[in-house]
C-alpha atoms as a PDB file:
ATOM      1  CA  UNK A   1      -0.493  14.590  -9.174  1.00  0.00           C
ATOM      2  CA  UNK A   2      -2.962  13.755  -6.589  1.00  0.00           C
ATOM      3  CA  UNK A   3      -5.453  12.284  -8.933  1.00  0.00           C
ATOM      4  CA  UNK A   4      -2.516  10.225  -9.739  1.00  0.00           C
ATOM      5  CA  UNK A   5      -1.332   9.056  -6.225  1.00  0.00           C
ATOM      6  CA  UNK A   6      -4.987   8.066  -5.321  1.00  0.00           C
ATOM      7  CA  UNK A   7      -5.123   6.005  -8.215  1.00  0.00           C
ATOM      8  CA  UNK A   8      -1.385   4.129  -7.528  1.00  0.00           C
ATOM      9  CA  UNK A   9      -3.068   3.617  -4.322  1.00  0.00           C
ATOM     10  CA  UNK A  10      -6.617   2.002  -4.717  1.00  0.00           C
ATOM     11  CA  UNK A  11      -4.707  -0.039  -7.340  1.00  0.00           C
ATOM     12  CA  UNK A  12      -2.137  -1.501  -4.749  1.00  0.00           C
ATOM     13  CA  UNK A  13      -4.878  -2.331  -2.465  1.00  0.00           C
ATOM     14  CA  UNK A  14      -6.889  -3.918  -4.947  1.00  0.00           C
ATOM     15  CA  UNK A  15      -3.615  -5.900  -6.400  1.00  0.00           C
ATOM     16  CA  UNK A  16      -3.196  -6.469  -2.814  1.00  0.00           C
ATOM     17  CA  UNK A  17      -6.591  -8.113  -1.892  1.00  0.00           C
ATOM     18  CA  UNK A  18      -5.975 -10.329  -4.637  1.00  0.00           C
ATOM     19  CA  UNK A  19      -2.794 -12.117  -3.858  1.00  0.00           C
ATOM     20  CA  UNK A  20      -4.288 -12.374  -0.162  1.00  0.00           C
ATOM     21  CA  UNK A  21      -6.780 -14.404  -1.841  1.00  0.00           C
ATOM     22  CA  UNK A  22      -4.441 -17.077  -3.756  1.00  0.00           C
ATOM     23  CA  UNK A  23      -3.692 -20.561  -1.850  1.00  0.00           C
ATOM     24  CA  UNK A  24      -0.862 -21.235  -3.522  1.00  0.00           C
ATOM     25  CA  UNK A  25       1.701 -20.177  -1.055  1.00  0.00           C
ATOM     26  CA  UNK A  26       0.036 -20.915   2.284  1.00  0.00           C
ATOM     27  CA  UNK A  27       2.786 -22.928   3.583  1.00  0.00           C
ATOM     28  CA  UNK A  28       4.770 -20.651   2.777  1.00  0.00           C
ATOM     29  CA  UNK A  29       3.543 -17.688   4.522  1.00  0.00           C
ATOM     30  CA  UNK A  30       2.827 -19.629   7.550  1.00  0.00           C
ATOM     31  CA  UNK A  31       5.786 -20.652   7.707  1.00  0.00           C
ATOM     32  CA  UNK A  32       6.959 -17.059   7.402  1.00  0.00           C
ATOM     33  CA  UNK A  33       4.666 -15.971   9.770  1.00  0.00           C
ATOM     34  CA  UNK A  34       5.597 -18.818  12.413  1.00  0.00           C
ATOM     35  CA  UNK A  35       9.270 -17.042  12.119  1.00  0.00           C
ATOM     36  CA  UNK A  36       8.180 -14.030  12.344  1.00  0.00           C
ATOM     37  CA  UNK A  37      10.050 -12.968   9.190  1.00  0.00           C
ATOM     38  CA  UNK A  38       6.794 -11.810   7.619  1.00  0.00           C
ATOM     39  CA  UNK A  39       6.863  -8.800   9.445  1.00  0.00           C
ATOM     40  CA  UNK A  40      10.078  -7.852   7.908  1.00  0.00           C
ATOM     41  CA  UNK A  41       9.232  -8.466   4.713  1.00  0.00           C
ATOM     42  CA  UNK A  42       5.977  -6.183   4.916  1.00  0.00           C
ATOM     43  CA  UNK A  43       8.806  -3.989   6.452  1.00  0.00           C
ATOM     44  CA  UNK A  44      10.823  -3.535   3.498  1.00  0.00           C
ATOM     45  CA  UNK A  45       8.556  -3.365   1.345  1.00  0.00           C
ATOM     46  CA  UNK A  46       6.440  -1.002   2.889  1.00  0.00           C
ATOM     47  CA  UNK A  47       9.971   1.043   2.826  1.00  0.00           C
ATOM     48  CA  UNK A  48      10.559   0.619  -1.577  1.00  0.00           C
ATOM     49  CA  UNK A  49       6.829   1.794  -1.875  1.00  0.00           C
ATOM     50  CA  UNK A  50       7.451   4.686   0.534  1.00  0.00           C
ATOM     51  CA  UNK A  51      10.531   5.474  -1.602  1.00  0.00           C
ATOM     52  CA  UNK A  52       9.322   5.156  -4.424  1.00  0.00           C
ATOM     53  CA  UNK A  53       6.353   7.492  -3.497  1.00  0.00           C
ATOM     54  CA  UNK A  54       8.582  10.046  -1.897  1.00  0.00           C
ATOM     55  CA  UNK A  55      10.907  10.380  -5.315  1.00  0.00           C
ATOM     56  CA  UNK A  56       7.945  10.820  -7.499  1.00  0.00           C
ATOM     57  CA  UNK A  57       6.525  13.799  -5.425  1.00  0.00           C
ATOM     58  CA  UNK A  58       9.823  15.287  -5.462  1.00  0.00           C
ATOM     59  CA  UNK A  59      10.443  14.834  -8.631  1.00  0.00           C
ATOM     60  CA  UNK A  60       6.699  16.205  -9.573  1.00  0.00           C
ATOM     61  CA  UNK A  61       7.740  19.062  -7.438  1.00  0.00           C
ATOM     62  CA  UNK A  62      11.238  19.805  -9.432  1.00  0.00           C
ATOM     63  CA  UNK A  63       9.605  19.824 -12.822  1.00  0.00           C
ATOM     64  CA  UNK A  64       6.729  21.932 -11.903  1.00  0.00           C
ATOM     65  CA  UNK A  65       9.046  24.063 -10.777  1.00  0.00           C
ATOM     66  CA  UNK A  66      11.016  24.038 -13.880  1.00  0.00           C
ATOM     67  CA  UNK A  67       8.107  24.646 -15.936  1.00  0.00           C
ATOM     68  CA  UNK A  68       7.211  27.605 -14.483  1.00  0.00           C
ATOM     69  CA  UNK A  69      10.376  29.165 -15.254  1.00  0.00           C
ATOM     70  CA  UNK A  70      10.532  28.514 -18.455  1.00  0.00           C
END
């Protein structure tokens, strides 16, 4: 599982770097960031991933645990 999770995450930070990289939607993320409404978008979805994270170790947890009593 941790083999796994280190993977997810060098992915998203490499998925990451590259849509820092694309031009395409500068005016709109300075316009986001002007707001201030950038930071609660990194917010939330900082929040999913966390989820998302969180519910796949539990659920790694429940099935180990099912497997070993069966």
């Amino acid at each position: 599982m941790k083999n796994k999770l280190i993977a997810f995450i060098v992915s998203m930070g490499i998925f990451g770097a590259k849509a820092q990289g694309s031009t395409t939607n500068d005016t709109m993320a300075s316009l986001m960031r002007s707001n201030g409404k950038i930071y609660v978008v990194v917010a939330v979805v900082l929040t999913i991933l966390l989820g998302l994270i969180a519910y796949l170790i539990r659920l790694d947890r429940k099935i180990s645990k099912l497997e070993k009593e069966s």
